[in-house]
Protein backbone atom coordinates (compact mmCIF):
# COMPACT_ATOMS: atom_id res chain seq x y z
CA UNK A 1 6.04 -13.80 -1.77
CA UNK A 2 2.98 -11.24 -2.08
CA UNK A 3 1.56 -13.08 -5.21
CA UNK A 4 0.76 -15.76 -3.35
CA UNK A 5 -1.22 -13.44 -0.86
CA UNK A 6 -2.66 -11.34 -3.95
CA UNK A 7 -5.85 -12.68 -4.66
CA UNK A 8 -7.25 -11.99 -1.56
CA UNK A 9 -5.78 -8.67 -1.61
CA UNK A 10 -8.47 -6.82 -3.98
CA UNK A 11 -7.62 -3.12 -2.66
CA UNK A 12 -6.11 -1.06 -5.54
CA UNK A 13 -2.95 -3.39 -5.76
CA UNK A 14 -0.46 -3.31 -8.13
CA UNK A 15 2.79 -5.31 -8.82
CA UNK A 16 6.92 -4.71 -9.59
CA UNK A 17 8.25 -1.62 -10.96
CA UNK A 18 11.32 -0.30 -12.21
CA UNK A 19 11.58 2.47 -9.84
CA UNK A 20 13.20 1.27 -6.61
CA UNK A 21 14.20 2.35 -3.51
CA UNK A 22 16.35 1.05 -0.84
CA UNK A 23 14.13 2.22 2.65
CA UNK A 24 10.29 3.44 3.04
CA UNK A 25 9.44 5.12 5.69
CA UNK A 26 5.68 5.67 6.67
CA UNK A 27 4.35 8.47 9.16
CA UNK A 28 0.66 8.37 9.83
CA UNK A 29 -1.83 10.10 11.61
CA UNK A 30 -5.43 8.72 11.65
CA UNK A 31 -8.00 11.24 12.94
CA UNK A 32 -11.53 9.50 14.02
CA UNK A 33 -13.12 12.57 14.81
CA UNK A 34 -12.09 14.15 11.72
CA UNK A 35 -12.12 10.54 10.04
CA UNK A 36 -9.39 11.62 7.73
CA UNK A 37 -5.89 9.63 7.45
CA UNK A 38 -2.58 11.16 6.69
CA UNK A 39 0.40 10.29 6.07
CA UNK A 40 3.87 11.40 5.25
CA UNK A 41 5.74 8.97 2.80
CA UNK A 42 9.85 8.91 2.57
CA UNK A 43 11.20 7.18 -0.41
CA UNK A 44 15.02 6.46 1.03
CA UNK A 45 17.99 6.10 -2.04
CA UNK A 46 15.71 6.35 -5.02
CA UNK A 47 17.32 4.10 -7.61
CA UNK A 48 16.46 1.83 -10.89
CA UNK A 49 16.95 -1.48 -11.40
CA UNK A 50 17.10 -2.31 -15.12
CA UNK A 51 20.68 -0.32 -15.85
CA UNK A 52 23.21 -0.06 -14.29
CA UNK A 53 24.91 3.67 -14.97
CA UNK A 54 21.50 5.23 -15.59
CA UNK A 55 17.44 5.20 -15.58
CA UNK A 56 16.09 3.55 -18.84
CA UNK A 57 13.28 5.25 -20.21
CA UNK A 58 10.63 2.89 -19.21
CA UNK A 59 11.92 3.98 -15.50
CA UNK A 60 11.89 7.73 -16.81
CA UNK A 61 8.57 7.34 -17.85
CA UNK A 62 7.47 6.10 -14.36
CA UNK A 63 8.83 8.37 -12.68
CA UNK A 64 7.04 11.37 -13.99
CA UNK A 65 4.04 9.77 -14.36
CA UNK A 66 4.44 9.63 -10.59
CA UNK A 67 5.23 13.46 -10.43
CA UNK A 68 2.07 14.46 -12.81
CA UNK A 69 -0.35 11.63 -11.18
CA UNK A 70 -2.04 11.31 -7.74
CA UNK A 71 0.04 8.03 -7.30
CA UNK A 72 1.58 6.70 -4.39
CA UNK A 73 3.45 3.46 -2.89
CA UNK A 74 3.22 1.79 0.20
CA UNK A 75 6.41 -0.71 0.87
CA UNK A 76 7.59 -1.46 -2.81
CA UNK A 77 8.44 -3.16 -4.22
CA UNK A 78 6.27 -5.30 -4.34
CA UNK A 79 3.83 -2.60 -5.27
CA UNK A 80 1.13 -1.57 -3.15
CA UNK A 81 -0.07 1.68 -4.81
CA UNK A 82 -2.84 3.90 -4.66
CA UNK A 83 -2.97 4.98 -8.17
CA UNK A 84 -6.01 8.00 -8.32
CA UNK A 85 -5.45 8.53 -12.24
CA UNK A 86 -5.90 4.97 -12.51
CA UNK A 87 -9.10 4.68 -10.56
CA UNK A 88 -10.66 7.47 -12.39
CA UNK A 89 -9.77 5.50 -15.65
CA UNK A 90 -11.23 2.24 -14.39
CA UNK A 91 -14.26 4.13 -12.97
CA UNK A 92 -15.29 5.66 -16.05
CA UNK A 93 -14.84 2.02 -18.39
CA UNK A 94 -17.16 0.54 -15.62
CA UNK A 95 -20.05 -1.13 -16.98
CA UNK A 96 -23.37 -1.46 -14.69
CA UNK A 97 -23.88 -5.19 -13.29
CA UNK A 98 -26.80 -6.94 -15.27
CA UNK A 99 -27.10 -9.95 -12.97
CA UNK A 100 -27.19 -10.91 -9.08
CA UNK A 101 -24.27 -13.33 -10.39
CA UNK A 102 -21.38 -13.24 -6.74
CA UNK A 103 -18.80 -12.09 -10.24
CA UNK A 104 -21.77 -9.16 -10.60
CA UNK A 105 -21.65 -8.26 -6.93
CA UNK A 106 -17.96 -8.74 -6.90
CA UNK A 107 -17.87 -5.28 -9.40
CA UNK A 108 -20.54 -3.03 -7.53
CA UNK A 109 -18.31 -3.46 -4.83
CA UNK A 110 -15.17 -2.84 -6.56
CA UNK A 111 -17.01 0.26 -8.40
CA UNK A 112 -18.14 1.40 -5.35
CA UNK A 113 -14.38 1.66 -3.75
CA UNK A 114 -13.31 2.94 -6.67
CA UNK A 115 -15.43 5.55 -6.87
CA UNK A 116 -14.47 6.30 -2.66
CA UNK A 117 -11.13 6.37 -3.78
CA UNK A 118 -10.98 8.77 -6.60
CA UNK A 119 -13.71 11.02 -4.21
CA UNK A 120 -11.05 10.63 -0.98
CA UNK A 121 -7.73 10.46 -1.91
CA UNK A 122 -5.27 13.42 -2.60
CA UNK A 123 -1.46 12.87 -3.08
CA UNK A 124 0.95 15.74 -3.04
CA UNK A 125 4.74 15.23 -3.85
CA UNK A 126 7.20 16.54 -2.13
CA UNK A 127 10.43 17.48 -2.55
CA UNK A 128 13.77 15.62 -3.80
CA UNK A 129 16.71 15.66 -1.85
CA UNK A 130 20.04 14.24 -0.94
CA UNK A 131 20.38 12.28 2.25
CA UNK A 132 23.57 11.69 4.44
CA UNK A 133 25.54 9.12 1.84
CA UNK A 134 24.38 11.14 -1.15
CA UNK A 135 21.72 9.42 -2.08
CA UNK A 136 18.23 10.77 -4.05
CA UNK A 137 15.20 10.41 -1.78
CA UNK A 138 11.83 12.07 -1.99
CA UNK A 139 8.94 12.81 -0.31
CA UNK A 140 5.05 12.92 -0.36
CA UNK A 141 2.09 13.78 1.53
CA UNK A 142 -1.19 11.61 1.13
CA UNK A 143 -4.60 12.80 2.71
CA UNK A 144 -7.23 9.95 2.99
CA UNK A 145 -10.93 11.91 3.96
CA UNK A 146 -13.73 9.46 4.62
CA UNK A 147 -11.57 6.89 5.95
CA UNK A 148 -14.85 4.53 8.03
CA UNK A 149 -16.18 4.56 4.54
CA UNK A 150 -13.34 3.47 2.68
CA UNK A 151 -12.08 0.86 5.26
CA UNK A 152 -16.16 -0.80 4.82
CA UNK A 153 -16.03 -0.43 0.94
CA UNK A 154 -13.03 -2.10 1.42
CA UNK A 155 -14.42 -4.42 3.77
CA UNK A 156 -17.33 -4.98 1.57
CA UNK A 157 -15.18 -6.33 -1.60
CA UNK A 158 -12.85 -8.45 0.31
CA UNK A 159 -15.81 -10.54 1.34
CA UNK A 160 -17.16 -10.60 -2.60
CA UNK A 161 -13.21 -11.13 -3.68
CA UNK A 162 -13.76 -14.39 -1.41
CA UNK A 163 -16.72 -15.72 -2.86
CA UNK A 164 -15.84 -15.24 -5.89
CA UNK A 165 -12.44 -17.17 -5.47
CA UNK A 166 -14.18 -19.69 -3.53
CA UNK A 167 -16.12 -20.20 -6.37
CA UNK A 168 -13.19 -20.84 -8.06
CA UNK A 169 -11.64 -23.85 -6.21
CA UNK A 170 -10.89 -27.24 -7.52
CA UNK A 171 -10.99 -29.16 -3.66
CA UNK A 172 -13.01 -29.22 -0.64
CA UNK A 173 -10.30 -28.35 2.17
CA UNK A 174 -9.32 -24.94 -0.45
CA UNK A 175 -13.03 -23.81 -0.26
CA UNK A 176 -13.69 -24.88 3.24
CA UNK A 177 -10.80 -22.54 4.18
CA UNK A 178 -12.44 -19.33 2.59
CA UNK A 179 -15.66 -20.27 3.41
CA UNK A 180 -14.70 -20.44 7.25
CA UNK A 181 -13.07 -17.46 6.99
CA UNK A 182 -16.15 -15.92 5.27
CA UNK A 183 -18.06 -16.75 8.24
CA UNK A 184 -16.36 -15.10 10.93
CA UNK A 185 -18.29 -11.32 12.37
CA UNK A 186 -14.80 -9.50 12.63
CA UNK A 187 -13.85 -7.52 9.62
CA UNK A 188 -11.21 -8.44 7.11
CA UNK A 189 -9.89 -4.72 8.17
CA UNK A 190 -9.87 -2.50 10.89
CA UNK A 191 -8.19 0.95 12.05
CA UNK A 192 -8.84 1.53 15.52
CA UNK A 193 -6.86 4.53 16.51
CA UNK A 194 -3.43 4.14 15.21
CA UNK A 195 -3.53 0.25 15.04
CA UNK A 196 -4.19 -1.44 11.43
CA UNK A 197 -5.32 -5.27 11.81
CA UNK A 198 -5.90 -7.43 8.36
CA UNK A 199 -6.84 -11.14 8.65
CA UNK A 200 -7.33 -13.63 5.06
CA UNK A 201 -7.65 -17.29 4.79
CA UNK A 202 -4.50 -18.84 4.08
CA UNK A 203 -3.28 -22.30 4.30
CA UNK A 204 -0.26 -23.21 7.21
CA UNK A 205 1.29 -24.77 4.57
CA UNK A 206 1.14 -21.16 2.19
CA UNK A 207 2.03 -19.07 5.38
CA UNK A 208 4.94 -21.56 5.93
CA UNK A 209 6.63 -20.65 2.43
CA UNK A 210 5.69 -16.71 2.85
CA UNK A 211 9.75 -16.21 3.49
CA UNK A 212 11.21 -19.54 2.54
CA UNK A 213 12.79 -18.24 -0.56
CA UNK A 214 13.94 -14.87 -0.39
CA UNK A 215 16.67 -13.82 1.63
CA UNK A 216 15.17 -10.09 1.75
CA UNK A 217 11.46 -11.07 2.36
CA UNK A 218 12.96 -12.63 5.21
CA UNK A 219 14.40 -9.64 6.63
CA UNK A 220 11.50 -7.90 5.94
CA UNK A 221 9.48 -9.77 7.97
CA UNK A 222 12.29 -9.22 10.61
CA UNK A 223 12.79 -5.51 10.62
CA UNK A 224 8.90 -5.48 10.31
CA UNK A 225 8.10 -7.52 14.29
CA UNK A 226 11.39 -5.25 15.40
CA UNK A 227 9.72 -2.38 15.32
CA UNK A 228 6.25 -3.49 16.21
CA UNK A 229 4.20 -5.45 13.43
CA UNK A 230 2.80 -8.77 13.99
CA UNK A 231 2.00 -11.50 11.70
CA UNK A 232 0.73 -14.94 12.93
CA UNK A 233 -1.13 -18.15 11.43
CA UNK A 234 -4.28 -18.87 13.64
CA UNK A 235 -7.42 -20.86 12.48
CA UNK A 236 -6.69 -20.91 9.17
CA UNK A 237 -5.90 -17.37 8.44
CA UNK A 238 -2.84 -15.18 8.40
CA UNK A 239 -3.38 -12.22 11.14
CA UNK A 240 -1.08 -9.07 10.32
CA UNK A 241 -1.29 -5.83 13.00
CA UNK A 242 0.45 -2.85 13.05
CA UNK A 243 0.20 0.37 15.42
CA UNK A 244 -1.25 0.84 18.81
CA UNK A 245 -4.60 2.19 19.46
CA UNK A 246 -3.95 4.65 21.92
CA UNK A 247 -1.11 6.20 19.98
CA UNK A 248 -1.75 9.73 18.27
CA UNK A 249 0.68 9.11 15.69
CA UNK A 250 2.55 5.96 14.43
CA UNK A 251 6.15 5.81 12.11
CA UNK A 252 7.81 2.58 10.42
CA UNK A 253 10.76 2.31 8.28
CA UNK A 254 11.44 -0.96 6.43
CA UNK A 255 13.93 -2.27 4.03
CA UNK A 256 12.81 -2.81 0.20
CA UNK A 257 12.87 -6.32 -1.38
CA UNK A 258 14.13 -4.93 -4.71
CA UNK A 259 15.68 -6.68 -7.45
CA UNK A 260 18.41 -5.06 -7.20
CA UNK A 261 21.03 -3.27 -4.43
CA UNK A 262 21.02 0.49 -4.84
CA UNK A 263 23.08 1.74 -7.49
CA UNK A 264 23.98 5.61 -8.60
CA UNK A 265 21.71 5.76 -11.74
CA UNK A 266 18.97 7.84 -10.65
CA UNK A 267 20.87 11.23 -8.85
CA UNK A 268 21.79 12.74 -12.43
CA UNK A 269 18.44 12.68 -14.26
CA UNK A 270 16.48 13.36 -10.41
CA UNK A 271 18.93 16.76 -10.31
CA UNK A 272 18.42 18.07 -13.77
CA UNK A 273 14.35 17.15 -14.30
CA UNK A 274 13.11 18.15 -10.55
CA UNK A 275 15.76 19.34 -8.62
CA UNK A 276 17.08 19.00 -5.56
CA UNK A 277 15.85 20.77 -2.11
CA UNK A 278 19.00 21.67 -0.28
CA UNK A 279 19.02 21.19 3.76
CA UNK A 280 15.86 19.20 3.18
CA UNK A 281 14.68 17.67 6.62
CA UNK A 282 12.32 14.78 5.87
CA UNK A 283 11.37 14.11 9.50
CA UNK A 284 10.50 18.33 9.63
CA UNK A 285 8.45 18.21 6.73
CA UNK A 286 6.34 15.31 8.16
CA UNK A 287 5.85 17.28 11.36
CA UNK A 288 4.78 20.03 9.03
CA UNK A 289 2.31 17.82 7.43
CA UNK A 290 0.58 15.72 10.25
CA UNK A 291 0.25 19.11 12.91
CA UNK A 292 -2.03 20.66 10.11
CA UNK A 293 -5.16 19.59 10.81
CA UNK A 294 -7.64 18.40 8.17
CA UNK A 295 -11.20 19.74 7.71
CA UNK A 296 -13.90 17.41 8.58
CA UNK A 297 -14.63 14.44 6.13
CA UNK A 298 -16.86 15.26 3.31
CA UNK A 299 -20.50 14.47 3.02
């Protein structure tokens, strides 16, 4: 389903993994006056989906690269990671544009977020632990400093992203629909106290087919307006909203569209490589988190 909204996506995205997990849960805290973000991430029945009995190593191999690496996911799995290792790497093989050429512009902006990324983001993990049915979960902490920055950086190489793709196009009515989204004042992203609004030119006929053919993206979708979110077709574009903006804090759970149904293949090798916290509180731990206020963004 998310492919088809990918290349308009252009914000440190990546896609499937081994490592699943059955829930996410997502508690965040956006300070303006501090302009710092952070949030407390739940990873509910950690599991993998390529074996049945146990983790393969490619999944074993994921998963500590996750515990050594600034690297965190929002609602896999799909994925949406923020991978800081990763940035860093891409940073440093940047090459400095030559040309005024929109695919030129299209990487000073994408070096420039990069760069904001690597500069702003810090991910600490957590702590493993069993929840009520006996299931591995785990836990991290993410601080985002600079956060009006980042959201115009990311602003900034949405737009190029666009032109670049427009570029791109084989008919009229496929460019006309970028280019009138192009157009429009309003950013392709905003955070306005707790509320996150993201708008990109899609076709009815693409938003139409976003669910048609998965059972799970369906209920998704579902659990995702039950407990708030929005997502709507209007002029051409696909309008998703989350949070309120009067709200000092904001917390979703949603279901995973995983391959696979959690299976009992992850507890053993979780238990004897990190360990388990014993009469771990998840919910505590976020309170923890989000009451500790940040310092002030960096200049």
């Amino acid at each position: 389903m998310l492919k088809r909204l990918l290349p308009y996506l252009a914000l440190a995205v990546a896609l499937t993994g081994c490592i699943e997990f059955e829930r996410q849960t997502v508690t965040y805290e956006h300070d303006a006056q501090a302009d710092t973000l952070r949030i407390h991430q739940t990873y509910h029945a950690i599991y993998g989906a390529d074996d049945v009995t146990q983790l393969s190593e490619k999944e074993r191999e994921q998963l500590a690269d996750v515990m050594k690496g600034q690297r965190t996911f929002f609602f896999a799995n799909w994925i949406f990671e923020l991978n800081v290792e990763r940035f860093k790497e891409d940073l440093a093989g940047a090459v400095d544009p030559k040309t005024n050429s929109l695919e030129e512009a299209y990487r000073r902006a994408e070096t420039n977020l990069l760069a904001l990324l690597v500069a702003n983001v810090r991910v600490e993990n957590g702590k493993f632990y069993l929840n009520e049915k006996g299931q591995p979960c785990g836990t991290q902490r993410v601080t985002i400093r600079n956060v009006s920055k980042l959201v115009a950086a990311g602003n900034a190489l949405a737009r190029r992203a666009l032109e670049v793709a427009m570029k791109g196009k084989e008919t009229a009515a496929e460019r006309e629909l970028i280019n009138a989204s192009l157009a429009r004042s309003e950013p392709f992203l905003t955070l306005i106290g707790q509320q996150i609004r993201f708008r990109f030119p899609l076709s009815k006929a693409e938003f139409d087919k976003l669910d048609a053919d998965d059972e799970k993206v369906r209920r998704f979708f579902a659990e995702f307006a039950r407990v708030g979110g929005a997502m709507a077709h209007e002029n051409g574009e696909v309008h998703v909203r989350f949070g309120r903006t009067d709200a000092a804090r904001e917390t979703v759970t949603l279901p995973m569209a995983g391959k696979e149904s959690y299976r009992g293949n992850a507890l053993t090798h979780i238990r004897d490589t990190y360990g388990l916290a014993k009469e771990f509180d998840p919910k505590k731990d976020a309170e923890e988190f989000l009451r500790t206020k940040a310092a002030g963004p960096k200049k």
